[in-house]
PDB file of N, CA and C in Angstrom:
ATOM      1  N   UNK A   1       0.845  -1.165   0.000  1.00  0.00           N
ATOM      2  CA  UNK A   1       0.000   0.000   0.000  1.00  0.00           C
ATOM      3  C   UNK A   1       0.897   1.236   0.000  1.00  0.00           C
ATOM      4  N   UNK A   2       0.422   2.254  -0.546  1.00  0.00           N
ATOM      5  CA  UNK A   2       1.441   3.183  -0.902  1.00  0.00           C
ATOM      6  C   UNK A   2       0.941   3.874   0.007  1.00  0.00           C
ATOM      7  N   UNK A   3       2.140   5.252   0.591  1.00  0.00           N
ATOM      8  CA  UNK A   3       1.974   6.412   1.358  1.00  0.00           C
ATOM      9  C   UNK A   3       0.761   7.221   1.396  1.00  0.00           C
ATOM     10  N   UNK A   4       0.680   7.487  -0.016  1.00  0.00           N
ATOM     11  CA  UNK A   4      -0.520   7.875  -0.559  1.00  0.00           C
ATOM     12  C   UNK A   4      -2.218   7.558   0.080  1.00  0.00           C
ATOM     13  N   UNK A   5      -2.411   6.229  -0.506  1.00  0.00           N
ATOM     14  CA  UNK A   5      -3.496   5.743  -0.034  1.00  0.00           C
ATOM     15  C   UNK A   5      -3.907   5.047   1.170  1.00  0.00           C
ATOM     16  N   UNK A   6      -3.186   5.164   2.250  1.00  0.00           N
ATOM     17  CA  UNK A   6      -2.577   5.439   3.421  1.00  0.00           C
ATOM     18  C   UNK A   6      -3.285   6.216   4.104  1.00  0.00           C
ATOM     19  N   UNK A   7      -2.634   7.520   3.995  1.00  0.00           N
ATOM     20  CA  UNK A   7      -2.924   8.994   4.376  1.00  0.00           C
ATOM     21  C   UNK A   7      -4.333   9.131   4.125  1.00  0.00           C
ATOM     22  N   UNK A   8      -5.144   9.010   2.622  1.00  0.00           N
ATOM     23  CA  UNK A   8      -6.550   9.242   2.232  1.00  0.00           C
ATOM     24  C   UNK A   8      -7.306   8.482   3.299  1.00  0.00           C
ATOM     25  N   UNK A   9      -7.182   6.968   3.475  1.00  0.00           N
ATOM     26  CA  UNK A   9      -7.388   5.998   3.523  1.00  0.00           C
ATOM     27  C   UNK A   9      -7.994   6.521   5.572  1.00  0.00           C
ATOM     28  N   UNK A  10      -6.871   6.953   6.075  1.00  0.00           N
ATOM     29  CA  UNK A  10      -6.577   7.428   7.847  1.00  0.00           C
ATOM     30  C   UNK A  10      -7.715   8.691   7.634  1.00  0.00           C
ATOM     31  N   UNK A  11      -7.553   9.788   6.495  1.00  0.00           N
ATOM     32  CA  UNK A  11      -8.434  10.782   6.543  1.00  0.00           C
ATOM     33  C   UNK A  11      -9.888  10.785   6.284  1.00  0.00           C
ATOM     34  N   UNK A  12      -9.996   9.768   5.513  1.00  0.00           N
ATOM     35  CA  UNK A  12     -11.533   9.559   5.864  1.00  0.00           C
ATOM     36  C   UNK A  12     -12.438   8.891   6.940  1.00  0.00           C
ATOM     37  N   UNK A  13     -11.130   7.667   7.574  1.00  0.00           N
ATOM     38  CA  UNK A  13     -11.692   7.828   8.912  1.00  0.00           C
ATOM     39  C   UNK A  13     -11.736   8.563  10.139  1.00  0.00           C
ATOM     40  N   UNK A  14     -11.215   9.403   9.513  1.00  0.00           N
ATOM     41  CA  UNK A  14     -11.142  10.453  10.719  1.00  0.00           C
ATOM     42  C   UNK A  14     -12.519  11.831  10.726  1.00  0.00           C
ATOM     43  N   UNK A  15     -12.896  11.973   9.277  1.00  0.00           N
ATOM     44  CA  UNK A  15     -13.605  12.197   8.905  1.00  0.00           C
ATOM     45  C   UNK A  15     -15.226  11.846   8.727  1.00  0.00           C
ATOM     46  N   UNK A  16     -15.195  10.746   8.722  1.00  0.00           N
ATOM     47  CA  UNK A  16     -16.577   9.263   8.963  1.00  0.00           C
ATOM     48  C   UNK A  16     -16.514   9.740  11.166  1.00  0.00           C
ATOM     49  N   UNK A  17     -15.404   9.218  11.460  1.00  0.00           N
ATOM     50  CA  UNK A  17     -15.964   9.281  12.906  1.00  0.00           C
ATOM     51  C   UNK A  17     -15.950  10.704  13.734  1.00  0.00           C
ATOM     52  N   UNK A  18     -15.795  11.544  12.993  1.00  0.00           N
ATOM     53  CA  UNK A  18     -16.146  12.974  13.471  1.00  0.00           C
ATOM     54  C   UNK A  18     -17.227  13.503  13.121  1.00  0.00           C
ATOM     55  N   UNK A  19     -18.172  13.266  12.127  1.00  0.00           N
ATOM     56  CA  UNK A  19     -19.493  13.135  12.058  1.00  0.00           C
ATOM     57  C   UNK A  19     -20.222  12.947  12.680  1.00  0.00           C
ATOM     58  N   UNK A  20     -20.021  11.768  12.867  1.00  0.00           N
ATOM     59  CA  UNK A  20     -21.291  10.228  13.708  1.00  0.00           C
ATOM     60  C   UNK A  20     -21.013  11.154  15.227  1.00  0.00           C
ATOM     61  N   UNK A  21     -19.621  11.872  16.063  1.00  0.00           N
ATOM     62  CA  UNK A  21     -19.286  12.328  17.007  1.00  0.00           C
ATOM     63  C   UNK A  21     -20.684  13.461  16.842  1.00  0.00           C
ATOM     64  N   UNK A  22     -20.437  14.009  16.301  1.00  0.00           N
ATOM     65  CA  UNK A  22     -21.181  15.514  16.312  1.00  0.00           C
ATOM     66  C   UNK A  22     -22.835  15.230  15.785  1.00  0.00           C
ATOM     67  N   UNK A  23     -22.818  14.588  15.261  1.00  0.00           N
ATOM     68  CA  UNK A  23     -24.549  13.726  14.574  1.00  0.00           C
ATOM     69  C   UNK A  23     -25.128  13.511  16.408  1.00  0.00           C
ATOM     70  N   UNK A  24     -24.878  13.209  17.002  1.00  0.00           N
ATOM     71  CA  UNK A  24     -25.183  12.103  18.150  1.00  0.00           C
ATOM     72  C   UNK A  24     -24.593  12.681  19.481  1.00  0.00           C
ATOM     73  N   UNK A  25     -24.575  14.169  19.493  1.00  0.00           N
ATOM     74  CA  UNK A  25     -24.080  14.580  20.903  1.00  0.00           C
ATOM     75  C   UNK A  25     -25.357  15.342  21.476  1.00  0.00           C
ATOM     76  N   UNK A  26     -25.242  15.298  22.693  1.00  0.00           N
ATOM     77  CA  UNK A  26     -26.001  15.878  23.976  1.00  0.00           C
ATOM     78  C   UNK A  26     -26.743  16.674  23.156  1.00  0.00           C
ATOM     79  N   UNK A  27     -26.185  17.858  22.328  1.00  0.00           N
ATOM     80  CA  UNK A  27     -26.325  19.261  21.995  1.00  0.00           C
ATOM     81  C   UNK A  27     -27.853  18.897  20.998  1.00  0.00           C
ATOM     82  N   UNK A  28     -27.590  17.546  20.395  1.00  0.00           N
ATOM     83  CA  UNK A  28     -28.603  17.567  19.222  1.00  0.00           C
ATOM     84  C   UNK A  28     -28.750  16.247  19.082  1.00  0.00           C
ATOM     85  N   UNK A  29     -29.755  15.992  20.372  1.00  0.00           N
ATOM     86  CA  UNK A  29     -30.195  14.257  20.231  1.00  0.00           C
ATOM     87  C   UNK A  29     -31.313  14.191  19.412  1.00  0.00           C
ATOM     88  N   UNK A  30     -31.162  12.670  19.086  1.00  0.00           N
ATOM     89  CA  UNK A  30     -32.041  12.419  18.006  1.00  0.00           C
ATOM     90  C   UNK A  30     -33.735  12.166  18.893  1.00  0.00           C
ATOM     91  N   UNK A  31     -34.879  11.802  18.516  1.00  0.00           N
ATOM     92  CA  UNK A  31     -35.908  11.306  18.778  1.00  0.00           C
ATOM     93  C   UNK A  31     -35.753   9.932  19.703  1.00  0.00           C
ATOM     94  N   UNK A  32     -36.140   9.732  20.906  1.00  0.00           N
ATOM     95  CA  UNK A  32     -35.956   8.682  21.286  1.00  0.00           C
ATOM     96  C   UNK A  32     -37.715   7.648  21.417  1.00  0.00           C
ATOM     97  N   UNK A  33     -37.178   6.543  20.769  1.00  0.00           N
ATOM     98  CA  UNK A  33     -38.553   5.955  20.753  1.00  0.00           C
ATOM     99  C   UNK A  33     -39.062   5.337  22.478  1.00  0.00           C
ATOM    100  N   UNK A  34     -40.615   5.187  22.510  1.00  0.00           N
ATOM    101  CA  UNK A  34     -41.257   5.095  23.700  1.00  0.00           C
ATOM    102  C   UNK A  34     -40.390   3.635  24.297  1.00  0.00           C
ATOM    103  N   UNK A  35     -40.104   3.873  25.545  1.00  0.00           N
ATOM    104  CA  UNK A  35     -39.284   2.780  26.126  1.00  0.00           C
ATOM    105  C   UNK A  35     -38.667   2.678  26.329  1.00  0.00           C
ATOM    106  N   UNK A  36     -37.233   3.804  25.469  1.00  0.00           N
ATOM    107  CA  UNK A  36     -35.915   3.996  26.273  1.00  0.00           C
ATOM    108  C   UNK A  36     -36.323   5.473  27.024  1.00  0.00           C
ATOM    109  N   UNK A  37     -35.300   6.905  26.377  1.00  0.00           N
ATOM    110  CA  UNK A  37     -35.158   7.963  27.256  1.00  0.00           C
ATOM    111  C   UNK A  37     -36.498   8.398  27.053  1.00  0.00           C
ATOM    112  N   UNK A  38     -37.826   8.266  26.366  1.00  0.00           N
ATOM    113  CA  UNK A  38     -38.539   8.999  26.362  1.00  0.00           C
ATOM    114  C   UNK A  38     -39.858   7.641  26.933  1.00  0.00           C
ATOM    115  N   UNK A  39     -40.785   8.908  27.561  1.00  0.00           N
ATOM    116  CA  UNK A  39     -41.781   8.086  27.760  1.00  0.00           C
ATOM    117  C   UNK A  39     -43.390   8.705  27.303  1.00  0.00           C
ATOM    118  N   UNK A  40     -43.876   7.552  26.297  1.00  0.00           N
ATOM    119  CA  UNK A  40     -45.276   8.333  26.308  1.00  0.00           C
ATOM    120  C   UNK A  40     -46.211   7.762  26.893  1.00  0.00           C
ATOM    121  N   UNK A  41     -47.684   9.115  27.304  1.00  0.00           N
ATOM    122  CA  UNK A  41     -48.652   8.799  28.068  1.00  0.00           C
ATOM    123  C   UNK A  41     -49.574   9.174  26.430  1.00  0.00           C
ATOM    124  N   UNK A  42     -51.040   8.418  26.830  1.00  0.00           N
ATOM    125  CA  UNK A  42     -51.768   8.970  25.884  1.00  0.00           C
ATOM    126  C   UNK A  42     -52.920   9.698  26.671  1.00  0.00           C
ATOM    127  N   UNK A  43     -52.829  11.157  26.310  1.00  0.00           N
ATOM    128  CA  UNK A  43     -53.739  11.947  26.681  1.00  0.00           C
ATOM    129  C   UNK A  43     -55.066  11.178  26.489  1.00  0.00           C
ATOM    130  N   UNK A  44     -55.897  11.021  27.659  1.00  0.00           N
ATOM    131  CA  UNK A  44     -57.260  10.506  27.841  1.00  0.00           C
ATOM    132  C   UNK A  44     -58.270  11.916  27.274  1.00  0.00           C
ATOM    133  N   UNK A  45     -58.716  11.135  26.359  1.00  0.00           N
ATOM    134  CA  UNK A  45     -60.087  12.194  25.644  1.00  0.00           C
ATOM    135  C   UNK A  45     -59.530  12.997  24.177  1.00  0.00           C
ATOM    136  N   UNK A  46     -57.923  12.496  24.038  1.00  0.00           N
ATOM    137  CA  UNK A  46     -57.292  13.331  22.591  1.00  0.00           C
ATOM    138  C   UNK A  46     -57.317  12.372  21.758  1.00  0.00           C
ATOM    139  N   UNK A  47     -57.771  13.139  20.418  1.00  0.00           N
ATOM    140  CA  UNK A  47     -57.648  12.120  19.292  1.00  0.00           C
ATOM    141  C   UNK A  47     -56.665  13.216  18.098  1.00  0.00           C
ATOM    142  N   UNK A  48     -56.179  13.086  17.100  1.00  0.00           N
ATOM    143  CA  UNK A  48     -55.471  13.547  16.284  1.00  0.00           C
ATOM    144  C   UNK A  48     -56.322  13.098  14.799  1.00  0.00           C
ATOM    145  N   UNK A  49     -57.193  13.485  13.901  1.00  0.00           N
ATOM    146  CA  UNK A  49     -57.618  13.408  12.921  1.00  0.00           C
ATOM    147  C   UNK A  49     -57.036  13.771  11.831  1.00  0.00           C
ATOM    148  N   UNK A  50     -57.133  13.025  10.644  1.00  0.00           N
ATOM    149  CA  UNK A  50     -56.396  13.698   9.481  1.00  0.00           C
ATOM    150  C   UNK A  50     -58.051  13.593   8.539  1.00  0.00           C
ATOM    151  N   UNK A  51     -58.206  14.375   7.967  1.00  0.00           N
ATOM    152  CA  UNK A  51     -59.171  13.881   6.783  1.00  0.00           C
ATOM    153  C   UNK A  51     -58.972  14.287   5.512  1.00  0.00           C
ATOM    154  N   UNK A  52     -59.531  13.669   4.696  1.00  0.00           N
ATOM    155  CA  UNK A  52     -59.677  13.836   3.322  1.00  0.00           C
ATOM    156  C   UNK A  52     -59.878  14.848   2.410  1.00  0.00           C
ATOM    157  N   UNK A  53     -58.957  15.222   1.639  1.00  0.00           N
ATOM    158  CA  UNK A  53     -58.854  16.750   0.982  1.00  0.00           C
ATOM    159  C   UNK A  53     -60.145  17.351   1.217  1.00  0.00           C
ATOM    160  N   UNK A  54     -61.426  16.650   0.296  1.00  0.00           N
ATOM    161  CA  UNK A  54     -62.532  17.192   0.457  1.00  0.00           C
ATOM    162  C   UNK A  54     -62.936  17.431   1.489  1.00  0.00           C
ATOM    163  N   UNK A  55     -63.285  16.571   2.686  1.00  0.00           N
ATOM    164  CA  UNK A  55     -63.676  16.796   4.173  1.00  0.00           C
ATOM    165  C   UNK A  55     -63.907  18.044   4.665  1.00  0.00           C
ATOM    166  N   UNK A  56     -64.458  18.435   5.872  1.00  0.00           N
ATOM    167  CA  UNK A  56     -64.269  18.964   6.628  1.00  0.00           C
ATOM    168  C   UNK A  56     -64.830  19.017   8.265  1.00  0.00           C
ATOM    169  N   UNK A  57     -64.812  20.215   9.159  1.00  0.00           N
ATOM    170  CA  UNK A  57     -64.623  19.021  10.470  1.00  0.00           C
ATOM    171  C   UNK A  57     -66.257  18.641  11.138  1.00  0.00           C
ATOM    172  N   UNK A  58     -67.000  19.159   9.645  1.00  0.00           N
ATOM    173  CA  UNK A  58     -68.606  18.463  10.090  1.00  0.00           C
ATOM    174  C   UNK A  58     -68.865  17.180   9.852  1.00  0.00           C
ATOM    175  N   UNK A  59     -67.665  16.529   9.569  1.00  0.00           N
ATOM    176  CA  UNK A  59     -67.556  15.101   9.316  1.00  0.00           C
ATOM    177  C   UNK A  59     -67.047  14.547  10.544  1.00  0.00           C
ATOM    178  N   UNK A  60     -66.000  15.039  11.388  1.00  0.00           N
ATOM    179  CA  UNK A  60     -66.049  14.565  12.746  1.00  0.00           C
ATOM    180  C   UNK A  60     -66.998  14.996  13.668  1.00  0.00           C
ATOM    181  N   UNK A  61     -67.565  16.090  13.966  1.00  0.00           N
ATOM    182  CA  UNK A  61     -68.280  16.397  14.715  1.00  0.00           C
ATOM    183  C   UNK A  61     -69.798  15.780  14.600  1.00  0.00           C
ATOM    184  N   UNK A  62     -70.754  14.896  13.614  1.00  0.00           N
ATOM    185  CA  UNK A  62     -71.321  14.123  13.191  1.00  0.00           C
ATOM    186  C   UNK A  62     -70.854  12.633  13.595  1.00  0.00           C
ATOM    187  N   UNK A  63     -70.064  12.129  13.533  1.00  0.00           N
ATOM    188  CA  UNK A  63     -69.436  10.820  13.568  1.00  0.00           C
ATOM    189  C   UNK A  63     -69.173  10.577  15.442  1.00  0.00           C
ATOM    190  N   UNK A  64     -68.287  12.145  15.736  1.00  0.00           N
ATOM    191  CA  UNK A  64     -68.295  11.279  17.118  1.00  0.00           C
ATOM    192  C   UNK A  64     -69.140  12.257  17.796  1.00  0.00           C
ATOM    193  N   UNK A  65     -70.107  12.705  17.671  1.00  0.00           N
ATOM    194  CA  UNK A  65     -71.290  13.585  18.617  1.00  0.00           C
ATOM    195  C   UNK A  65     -71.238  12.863  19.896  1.00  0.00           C
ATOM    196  N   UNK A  66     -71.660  11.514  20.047  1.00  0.00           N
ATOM    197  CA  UNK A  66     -72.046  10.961  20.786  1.00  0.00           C
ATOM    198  C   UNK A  66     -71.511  10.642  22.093  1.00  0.00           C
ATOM    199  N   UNK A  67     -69.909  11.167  21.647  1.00  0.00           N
ATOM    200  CA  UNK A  67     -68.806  10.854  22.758  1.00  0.00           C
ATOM    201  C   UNK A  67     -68.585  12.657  23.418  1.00  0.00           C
ATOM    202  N   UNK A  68     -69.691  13.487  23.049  1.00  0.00           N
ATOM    203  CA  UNK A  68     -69.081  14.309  23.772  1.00  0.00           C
ATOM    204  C   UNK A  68     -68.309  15.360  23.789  1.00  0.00           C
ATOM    205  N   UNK A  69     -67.793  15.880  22.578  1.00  0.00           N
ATOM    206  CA  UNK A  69     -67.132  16.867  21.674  1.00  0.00           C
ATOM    207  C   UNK A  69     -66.966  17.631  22.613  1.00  0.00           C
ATOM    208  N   UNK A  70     -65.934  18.304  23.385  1.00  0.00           N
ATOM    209  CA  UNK A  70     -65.491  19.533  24.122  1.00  0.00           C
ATOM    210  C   UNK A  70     -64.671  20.580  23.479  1.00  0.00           C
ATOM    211  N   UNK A  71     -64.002  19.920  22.181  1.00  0.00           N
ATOM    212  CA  UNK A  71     -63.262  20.958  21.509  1.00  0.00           C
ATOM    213  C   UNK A  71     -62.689  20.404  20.065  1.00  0.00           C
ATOM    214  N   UNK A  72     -62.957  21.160  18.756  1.00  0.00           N
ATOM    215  CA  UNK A  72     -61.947  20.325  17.645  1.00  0.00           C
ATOM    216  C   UNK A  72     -61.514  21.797  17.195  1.00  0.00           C
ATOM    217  N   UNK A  73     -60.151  21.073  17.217  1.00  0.00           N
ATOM    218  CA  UNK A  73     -58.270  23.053  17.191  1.00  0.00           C
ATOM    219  C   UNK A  73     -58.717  22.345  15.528  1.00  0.00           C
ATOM    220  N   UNK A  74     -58.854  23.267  14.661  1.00  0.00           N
ATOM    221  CA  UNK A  74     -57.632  22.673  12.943  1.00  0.00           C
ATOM    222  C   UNK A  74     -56.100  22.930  13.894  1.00  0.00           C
ATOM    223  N   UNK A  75     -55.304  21.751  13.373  1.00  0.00           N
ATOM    224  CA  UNK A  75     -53.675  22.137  13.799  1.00  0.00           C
ATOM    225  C   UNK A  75     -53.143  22.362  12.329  1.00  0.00           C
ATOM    226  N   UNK A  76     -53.533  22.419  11.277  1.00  0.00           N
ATOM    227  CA  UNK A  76     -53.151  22.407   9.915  1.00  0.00           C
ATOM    228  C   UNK A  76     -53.790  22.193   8.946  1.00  0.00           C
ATOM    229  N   UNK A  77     -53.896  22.209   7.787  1.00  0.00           N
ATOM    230  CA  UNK A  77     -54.306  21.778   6.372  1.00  0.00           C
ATOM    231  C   UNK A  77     -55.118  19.658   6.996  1.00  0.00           C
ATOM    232  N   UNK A  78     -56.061  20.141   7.422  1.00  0.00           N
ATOM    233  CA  UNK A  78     -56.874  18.915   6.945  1.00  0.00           C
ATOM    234  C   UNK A  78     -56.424  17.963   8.470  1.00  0.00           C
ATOM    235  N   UNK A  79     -56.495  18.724   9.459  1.00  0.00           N
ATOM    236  CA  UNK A  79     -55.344  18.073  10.995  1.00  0.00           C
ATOM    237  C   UNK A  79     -56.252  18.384  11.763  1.00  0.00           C
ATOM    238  N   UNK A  80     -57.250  17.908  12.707  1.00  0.00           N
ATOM    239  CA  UNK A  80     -57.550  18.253  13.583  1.00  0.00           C
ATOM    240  C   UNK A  80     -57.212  17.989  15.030  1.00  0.00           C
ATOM    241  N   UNK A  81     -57.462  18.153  16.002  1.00  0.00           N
ATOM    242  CA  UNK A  81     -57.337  17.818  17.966  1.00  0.00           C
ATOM    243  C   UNK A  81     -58.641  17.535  17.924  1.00  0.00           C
ATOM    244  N   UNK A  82     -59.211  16.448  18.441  1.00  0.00           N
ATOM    245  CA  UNK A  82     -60.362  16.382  18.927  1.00  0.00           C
ATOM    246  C   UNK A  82     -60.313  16.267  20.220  1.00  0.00           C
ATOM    247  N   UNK A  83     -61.020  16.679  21.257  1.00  0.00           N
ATOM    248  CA  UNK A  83     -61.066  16.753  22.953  1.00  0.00           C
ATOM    249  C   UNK A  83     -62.272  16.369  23.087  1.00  0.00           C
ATOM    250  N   UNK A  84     -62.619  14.969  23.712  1.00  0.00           N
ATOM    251  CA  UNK A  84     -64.059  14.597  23.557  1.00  0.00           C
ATOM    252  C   UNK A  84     -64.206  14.199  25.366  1.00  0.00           C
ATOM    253  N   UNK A  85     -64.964  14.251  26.061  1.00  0.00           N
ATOM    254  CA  UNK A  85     -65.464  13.951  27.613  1.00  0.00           C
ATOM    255  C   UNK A  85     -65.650  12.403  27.527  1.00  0.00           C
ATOM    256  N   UNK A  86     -66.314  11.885  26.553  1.00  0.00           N
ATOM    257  CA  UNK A  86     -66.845  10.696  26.973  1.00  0.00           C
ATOM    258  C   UNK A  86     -65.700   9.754  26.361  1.00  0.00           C
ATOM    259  N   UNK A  87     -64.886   9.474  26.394  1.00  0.00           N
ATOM    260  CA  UNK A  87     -63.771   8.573  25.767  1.00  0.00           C
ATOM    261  C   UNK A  87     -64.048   7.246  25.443  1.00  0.00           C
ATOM    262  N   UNK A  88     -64.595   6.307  25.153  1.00  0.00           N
ATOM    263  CA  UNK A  88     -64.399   5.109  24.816  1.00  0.00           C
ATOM    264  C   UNK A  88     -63.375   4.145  24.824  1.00  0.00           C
ATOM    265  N   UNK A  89     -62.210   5.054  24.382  1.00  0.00           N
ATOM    266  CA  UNK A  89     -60.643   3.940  23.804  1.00  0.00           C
ATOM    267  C   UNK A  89     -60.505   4.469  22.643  1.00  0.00           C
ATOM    268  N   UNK A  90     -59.118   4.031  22.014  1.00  0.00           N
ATOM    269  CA  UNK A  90     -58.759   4.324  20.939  1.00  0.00           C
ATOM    270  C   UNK A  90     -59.783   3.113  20.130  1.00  0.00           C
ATOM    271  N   UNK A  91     -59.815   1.753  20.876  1.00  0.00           N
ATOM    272  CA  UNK A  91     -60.367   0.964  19.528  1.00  0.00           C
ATOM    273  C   UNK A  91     -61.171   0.797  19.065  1.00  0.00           C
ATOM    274  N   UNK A  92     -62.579   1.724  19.682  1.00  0.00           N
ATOM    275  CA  UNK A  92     -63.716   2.137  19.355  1.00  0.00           C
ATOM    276  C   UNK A  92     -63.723   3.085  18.698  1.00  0.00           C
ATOM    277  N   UNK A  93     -62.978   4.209  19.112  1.00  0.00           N
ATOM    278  CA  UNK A  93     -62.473   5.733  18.019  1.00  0.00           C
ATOM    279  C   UNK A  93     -62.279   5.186  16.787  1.00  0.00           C
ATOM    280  N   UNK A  94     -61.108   4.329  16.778  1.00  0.00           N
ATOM    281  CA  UNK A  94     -60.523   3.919  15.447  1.00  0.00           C
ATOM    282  C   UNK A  94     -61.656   2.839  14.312  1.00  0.00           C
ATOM    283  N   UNK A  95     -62.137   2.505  15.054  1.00  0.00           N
ATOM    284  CA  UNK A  95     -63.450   1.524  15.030  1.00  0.00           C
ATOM    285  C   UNK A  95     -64.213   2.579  13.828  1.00  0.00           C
ATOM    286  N   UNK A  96     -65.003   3.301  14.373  1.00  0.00           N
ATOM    287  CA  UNK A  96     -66.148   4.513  14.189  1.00  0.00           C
ATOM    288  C   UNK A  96     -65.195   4.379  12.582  1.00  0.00           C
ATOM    289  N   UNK A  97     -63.942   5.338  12.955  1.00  0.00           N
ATOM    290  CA  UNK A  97     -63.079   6.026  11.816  1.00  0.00           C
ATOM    291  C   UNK A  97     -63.498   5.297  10.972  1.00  0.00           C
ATOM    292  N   UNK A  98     -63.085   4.383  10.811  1.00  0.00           N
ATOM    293  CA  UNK A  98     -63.179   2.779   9.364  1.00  0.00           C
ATOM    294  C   UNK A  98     -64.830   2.644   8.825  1.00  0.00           C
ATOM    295  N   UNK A  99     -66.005   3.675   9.299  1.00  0.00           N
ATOM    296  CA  UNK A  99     -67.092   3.716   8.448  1.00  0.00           C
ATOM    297  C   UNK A  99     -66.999   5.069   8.044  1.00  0.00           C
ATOM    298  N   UNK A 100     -65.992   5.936   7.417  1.00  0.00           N
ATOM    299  CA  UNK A 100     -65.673   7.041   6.803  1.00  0.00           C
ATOM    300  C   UNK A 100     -65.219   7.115   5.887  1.00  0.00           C
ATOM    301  N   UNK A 101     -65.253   7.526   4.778  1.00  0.00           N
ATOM    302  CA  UNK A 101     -64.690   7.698   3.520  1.00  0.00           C
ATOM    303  C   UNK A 101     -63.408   8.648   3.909  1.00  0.00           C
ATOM    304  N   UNK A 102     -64.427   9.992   4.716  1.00  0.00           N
ATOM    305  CA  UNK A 102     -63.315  11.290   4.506  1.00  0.00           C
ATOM    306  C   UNK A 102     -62.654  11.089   6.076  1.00  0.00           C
ATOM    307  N   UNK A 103     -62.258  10.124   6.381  1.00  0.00           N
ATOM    308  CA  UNK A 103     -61.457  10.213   7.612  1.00  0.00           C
ATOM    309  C   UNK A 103     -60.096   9.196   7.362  1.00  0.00           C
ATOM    310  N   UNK A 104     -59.211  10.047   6.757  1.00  0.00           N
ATOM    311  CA  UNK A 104     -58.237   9.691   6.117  1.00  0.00           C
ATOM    312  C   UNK A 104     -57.310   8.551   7.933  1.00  0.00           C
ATOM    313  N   UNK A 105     -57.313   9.448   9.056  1.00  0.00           N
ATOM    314  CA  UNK A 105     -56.471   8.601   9.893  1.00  0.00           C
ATOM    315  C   UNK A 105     -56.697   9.435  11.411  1.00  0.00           C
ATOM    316  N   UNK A 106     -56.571   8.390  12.287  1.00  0.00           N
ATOM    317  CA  UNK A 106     -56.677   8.901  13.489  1.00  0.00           C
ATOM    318  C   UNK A 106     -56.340   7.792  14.591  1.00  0.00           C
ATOM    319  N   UNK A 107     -55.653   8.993  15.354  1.00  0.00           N
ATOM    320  CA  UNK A 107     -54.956   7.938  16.488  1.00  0.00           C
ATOM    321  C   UNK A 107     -54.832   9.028  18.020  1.00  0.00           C
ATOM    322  N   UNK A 108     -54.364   8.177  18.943  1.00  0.00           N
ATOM    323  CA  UNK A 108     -54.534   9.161  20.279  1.00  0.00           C
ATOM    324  C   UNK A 108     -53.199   9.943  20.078  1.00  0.00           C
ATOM    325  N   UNK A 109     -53.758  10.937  21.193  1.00  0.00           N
ATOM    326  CA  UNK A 109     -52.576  12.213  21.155  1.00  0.00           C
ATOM    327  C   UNK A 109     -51.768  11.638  22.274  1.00  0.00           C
ATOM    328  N   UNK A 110     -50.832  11.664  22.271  1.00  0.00           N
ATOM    329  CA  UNK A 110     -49.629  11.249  23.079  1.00  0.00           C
ATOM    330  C   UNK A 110     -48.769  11.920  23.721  1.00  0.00           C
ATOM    331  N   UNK A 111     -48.521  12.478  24.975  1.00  0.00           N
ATOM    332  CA  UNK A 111     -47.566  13.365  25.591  1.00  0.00           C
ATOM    333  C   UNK A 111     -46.478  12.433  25.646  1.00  0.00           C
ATOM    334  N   UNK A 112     -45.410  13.070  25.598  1.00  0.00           N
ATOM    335  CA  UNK A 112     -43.527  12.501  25.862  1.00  0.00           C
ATOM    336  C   UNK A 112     -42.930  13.534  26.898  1.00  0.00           C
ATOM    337  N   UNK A 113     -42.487  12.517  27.453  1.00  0.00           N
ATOM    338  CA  UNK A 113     -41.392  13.340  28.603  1.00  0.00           C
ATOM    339  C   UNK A 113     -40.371  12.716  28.404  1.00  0.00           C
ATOM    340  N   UNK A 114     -39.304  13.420  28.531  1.00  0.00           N
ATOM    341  CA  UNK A 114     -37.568  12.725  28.670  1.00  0.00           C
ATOM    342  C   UNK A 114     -37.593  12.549  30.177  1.00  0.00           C
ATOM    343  N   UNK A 115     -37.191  10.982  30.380  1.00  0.00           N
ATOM    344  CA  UNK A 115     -36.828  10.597  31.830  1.00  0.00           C
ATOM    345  C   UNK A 115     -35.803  10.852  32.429  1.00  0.00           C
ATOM    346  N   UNK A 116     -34.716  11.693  31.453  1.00  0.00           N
ATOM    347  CA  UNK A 116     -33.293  11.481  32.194  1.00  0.00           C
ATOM    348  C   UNK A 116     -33.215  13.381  32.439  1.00  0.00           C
ATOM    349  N   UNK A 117     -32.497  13.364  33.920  1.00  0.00           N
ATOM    350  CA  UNK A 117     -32.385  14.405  34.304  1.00  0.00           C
ATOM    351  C   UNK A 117     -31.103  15.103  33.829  1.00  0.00           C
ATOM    352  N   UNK A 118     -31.749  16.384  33.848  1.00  0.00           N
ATOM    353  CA  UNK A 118     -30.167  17.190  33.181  1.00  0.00           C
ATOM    354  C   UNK A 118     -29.857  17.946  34.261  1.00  0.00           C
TER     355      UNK A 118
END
């Protein structure tokens, strides 16, 4: 092996593991999934709706009347929060969802906390 390709050879690993160093420090952690540093709860009574271009949110407020509607936020283009009193579960929520055309997806809202103290 020559001097040459050597030297390249040392500089790109030095280069590769000074990355992955700085990718992956304290300063700028990545997402940690539920179970290691992070832990989620699922907000009781939150649902997260997406619906269907056409849709709109008289299609949820019709569908889940029955549970109680306390509040639906738009969070975006076609995103709603639903805050309902009477909760059921997600697998009744999700249940309902699946006789909708315009209820593209919905799942519970989930708080995260980081467990590790700084």
């Amino acid at each position: 092996m020559s001097l040459r390709a050597g030297w390249i050879g040392g500089l790109a690993a030095v280069i590769l593991a000074a990355s992955w160093s700085c990718g992956n420090s304290q300063g700028n952690p990545e997402p940690a999934p539920v179970g290691s540093k992070a832990e989620g709860t699922r907000a009781p009574g939150e649902y997260l709706v997406t619906l269907a271009p056409q849709a709109n949110a008289t299609v949820i407020r019709n569908l889940y009347s029955g549970f109680d509607i306390r509040a639906l936020k738009p969070l975006g283009p076609n995103l709603y929060l639903m805050q309902i009193a009477n909760d059921p579960g997600p697998a009744v929520i999700e249940q309902r969802a699946k006789t909708s055309r315009d209820i593209k997806a919905i799942q519970p809202n989930y708080t995260y906390r980081n467990r590790e103290k700084r």
